[in-house]
Every structure is written in structure tokens, then in C-alpha cells.
C-alpha atoms as a PDB file:
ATOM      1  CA  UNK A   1       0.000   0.000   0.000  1.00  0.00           C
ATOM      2  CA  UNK A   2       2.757   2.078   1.187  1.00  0.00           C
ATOM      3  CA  UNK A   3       4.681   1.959  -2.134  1.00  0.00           C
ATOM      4  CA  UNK A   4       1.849   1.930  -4.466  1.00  0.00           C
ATOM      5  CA  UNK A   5       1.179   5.689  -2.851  1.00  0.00           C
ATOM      6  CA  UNK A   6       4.317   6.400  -3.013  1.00  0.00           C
ATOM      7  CA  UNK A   7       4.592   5.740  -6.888  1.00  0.00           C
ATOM      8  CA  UNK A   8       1.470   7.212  -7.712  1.00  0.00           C
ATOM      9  CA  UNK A   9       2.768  10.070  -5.892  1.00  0.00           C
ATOM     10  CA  UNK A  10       5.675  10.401  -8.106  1.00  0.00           C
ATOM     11  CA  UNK A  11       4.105  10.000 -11.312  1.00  0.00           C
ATOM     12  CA  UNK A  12       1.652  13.038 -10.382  1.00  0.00           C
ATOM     13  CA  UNK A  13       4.547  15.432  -9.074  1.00  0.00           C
ATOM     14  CA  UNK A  14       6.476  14.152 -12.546  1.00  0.00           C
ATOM     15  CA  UNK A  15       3.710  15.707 -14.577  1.00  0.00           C
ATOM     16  CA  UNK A  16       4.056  19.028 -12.635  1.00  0.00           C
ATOM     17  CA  UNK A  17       7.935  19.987 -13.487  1.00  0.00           C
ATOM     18  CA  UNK A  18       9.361  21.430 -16.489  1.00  0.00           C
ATOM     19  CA  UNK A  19      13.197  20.542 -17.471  1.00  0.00           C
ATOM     20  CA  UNK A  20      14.245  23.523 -19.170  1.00  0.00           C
ATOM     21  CA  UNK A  21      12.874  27.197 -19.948  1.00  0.00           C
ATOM     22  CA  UNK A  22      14.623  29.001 -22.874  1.00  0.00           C
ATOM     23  CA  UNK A  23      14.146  30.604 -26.041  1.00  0.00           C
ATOM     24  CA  UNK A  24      15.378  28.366 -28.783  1.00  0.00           C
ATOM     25  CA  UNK A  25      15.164  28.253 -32.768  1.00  0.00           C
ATOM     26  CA  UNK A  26      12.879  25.313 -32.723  1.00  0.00           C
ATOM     27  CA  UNK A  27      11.214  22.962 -30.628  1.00  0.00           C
ATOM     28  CA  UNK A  28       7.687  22.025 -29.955  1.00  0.00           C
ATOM     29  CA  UNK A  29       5.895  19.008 -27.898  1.00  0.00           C
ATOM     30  CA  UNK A  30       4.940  15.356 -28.752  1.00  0.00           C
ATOM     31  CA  UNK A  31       2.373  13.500 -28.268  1.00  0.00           C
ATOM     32  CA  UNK A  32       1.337  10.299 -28.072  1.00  0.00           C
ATOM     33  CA  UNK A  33      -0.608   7.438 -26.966  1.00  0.00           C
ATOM     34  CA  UNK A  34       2.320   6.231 -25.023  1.00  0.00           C
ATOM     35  CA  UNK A  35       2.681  10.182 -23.247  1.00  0.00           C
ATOM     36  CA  UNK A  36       4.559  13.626 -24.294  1.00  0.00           C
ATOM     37  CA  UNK A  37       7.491  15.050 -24.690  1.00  0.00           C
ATOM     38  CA  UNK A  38       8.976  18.459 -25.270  1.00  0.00           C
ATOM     39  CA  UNK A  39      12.005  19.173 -26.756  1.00  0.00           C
ATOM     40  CA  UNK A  40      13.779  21.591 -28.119  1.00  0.00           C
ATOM     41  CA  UNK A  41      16.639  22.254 -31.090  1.00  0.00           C
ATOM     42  CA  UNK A  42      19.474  25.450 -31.435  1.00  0.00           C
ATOM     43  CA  UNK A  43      21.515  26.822 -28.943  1.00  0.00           C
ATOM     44  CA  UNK A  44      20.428  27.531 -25.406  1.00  0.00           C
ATOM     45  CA  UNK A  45      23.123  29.598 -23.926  1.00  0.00           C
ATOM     46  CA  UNK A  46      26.715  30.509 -24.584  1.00  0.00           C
ATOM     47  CA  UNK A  47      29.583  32.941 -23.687  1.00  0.00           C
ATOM     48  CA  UNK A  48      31.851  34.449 -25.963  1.00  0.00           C
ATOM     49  CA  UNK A  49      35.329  35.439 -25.165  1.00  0.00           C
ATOM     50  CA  UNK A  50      38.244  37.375 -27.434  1.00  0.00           C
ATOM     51  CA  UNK A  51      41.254  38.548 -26.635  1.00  0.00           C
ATOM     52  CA  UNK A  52      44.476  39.654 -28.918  1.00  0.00           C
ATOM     53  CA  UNK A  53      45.060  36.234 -30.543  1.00  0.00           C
ATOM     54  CA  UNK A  54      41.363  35.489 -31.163  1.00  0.00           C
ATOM     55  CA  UNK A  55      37.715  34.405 -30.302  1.00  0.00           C
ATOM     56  CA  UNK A  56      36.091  31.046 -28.705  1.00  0.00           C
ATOM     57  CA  UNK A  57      32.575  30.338 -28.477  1.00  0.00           C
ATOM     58  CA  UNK A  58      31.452  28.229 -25.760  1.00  0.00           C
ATOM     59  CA  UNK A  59      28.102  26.991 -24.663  1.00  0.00           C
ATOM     60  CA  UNK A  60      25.825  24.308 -24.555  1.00  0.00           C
ATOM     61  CA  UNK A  61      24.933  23.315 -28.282  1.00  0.00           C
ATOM     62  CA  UNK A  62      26.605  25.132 -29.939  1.00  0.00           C
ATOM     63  CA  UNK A  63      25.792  25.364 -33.925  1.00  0.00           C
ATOM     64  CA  UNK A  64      27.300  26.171 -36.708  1.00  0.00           C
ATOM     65  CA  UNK A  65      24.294  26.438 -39.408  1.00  0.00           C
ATOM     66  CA  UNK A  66      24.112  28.951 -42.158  1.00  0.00           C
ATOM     67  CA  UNK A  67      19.857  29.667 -42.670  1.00  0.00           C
ATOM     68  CA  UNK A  68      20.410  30.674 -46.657  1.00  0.00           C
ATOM     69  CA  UNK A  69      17.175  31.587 -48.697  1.00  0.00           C
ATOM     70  CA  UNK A  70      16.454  29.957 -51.685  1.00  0.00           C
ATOM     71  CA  UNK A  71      15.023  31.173 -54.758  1.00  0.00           C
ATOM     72  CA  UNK A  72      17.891  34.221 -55.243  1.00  0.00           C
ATOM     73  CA  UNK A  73      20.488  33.785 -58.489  1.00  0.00           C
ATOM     74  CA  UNK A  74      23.601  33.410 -56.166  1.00  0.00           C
ATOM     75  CA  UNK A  75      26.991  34.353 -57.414  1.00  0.00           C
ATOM     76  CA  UNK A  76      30.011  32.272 -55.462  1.00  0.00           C
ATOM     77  CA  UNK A  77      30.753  33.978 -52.850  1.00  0.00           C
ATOM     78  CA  UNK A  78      32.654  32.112 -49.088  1.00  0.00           C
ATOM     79  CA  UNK A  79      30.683  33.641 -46.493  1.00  0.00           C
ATOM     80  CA  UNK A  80      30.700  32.358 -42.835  1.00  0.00           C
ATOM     81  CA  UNK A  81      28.405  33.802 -40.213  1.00  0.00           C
ATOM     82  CA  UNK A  82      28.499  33.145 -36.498  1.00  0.00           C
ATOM     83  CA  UNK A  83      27.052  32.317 -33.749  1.00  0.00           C
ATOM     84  CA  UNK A  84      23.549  31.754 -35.396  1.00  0.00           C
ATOM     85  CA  UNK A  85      21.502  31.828 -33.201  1.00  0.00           C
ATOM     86  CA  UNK A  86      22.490  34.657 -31.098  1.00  0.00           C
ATOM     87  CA  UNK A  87      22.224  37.111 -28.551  1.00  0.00           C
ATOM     88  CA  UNK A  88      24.275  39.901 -28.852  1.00  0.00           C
ATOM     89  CA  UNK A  89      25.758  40.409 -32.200  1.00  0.00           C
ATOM     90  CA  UNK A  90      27.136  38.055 -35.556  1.00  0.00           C
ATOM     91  CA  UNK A  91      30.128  38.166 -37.127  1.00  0.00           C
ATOM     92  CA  UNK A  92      29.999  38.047 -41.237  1.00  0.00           C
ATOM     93  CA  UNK A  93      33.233  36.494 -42.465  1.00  0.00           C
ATOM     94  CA  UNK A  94      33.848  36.834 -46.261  1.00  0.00           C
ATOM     95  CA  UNK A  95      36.540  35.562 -47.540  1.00  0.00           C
ATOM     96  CA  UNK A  96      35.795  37.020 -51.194  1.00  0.00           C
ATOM     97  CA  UNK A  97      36.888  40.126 -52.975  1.00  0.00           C
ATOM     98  CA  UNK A  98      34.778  42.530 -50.572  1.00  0.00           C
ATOM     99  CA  UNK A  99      34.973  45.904 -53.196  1.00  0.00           C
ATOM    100  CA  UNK A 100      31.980  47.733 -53.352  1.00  0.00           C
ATOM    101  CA  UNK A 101      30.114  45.392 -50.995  1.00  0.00           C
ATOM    102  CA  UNK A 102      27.613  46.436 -48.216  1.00  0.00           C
ATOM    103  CA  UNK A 103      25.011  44.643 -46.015  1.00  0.00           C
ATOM    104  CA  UNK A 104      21.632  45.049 -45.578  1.00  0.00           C
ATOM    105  CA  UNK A 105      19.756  43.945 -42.250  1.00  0.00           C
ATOM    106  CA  UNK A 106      16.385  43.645 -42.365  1.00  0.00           C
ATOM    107  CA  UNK A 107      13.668  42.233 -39.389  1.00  0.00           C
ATOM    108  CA  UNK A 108      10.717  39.633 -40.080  1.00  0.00           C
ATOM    109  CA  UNK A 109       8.253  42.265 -41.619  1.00  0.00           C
ATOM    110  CA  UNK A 110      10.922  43.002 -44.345  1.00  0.00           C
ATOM    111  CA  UNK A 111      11.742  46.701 -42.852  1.00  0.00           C
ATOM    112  CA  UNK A 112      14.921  47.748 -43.137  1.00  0.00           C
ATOM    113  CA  UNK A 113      16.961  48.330 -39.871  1.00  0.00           C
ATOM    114  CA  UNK A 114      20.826  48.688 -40.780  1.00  0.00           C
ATOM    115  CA  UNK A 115      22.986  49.232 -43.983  1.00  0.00           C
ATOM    116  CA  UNK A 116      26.360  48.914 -44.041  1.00  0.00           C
ATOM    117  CA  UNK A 117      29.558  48.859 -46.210  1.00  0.00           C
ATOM    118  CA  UNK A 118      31.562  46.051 -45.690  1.00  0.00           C
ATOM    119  CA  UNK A 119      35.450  47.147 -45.486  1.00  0.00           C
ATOM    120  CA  UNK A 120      36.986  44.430 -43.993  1.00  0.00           C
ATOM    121  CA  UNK A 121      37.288  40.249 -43.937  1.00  0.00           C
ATOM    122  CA  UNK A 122      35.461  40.342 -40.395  1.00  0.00           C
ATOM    123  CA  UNK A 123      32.862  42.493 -39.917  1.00  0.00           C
ATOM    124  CA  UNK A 124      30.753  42.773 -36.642  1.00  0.00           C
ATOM    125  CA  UNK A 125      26.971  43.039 -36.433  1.00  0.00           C
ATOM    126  CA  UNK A 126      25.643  44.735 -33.632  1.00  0.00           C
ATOM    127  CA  UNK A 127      21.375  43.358 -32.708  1.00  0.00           C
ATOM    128  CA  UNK A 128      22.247  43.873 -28.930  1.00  0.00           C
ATOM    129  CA  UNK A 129      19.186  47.150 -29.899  1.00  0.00           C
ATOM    130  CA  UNK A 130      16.759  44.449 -31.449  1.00  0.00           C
ATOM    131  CA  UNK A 131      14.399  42.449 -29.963  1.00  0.00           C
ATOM    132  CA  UNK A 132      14.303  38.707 -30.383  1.00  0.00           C
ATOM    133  CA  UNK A 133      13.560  37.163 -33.479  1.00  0.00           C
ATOM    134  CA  UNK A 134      13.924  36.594 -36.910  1.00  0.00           C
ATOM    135  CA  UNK A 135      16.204  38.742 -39.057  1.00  0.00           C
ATOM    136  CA  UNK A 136      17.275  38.859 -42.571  1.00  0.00           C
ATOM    137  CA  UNK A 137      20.926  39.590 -43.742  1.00  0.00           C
ATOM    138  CA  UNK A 138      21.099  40.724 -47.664  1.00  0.00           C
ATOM    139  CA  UNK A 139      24.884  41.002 -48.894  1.00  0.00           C
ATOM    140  CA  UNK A 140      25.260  42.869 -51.896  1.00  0.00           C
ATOM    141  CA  UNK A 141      27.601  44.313 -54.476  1.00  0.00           C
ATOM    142  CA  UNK A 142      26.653  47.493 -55.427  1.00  0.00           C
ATOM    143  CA  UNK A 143      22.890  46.748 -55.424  1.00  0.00           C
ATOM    144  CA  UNK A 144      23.355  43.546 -56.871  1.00  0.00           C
ATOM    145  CA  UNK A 145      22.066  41.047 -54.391  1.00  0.00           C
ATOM    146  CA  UNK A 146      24.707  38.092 -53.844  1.00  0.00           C
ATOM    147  CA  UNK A 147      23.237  36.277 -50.453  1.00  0.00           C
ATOM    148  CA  UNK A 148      20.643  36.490 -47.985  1.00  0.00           C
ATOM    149  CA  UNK A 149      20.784  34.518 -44.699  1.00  0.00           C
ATOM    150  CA  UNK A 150      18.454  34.140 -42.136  1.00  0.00           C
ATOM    151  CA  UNK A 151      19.713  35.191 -38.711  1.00  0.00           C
ATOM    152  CA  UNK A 152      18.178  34.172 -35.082  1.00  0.00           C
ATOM    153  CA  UNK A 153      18.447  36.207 -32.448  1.00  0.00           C
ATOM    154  CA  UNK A 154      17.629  35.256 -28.403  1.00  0.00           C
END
């Protein structure tokens, strides 16, 4: 009697707790016949530290995904672009002739938030302003569109 109370107990209380609260890129919950889970996908936190001889990016799932959008008439061009997902700010790498080449940040409603001309290899993106979400990062050449990537910020 005693442990049939005690395991009912349990499985009651078990229904009652959550395991993690974060924003993430993607997650949901599943369900079945056999119970439900919830889970989620992306990055949940990390800390970034630089220093003279470089940067390291630590955290707990850490990524390294590139969101590009399809349907655009891409020229070659070596981009990297990190962390994505984010917090604070991005970091567009190009390692690609970068003459006459600007950025072009705009937020989920297509508005357009910051333009930029790119001048060097490494360029850093400030969204510490912006509120979470989804964000769209156009590179261009003159106003030739070469890229656009999708970027997440937390």
C-alpha cells in the first residue's frame, strides 16, 4: 500500500515539473498514446570570449548552421556567419573580394533596420538594440544582391 502511494505520488509530481525554460530556434511538444514530450533544437546559452590572438565560443549546443534563402540567383561567394543563433551580435566572415560590398539587415516584416559597407574580412553586427527574433541579412555588391541569410536572435 505504502509503495503503491508512493509511486502514484511520483508520477503526479512528474507531470508538474518542467526541465528547461529558454528561447530556442525550434522545438515544440509530442504527443502520443504512449505520453509527451517536449524538446527543443538550437543553442540555449553561450559565452563568448576574445582577446588579442582570437575568439572562442562556448556553450551548450553550440551550432554552426548557415539559414540561406532559396530562390535568389547566387553568385560564389565564401561567407561564414556566427554564432547563429544569437544574442548579442554576428560576425559576417567573407573571404571574397569585398569591393563595393555592403550589407543590408532587415527584421521579419521586411523593414529595413541597418545598412552597411563592408570594409573588412570580419565584420561585426551589432542586434544587442533588437528584440528577439527573426532577421534577414542581404549582402550585396553594389545593389546587386549576392546572399541572404536568415539570422536568429535570443
Amino acid at each position: 500500500m505504502k509503495n503503491a502511494f508512493l509511486i502514484a505520488l511520483t508520477c503526479s509530481l512528474s507531470t508538474l515539473c518542467l526541465s528547461q525554460s529558454n528561447t530556442v530556434s525550434a522545438g515544440g511538444e509530442a504527443t502520443g498514446t504512449g505520453g509527451s514530450v517536449s524538446y527543443s533544437i538550437g543553442q540555449i546559452d553561450y559565452i563568448s570570449a576574445s582577446g588579442t590572438d582570437g575568439s572562442i565560443n562556448q556553450g551548450v549546443q553550440q551550432p554552426y548552421e548557415f539559414f540561406e534563402e532559396l530562390g535568389l540567383e547566387e553568385q560564389t561567394i565564401i561567407t561564414s556567419l556566427y554564432p547563429n543563433p544569437t544574442n548579442e551580435a554576428v560576425i559576417l566572415q567573407i573571404q571574397d573580394d569585398i569591393s563595393d560590398m555592403h550589407y543590408r539587415l532587415f527584421d521579419v516584416n521586411g523593414k529595413l533596420i541597418n545598412e552597411n559597407q563592408i570594409t573588412q574580412e570580419k565584420t561585426l553586427i551589432n542586434l544587442n538594440q533588437h528584440s528577439a527574433g527573426k532577421y534577414f541579412l542581404h549582402l550585396l555588391r553594389k545593389e546587386e544582391q549576392l546572399k541572404s541569410i536568415k539570422i536568429i536572435k535570443h
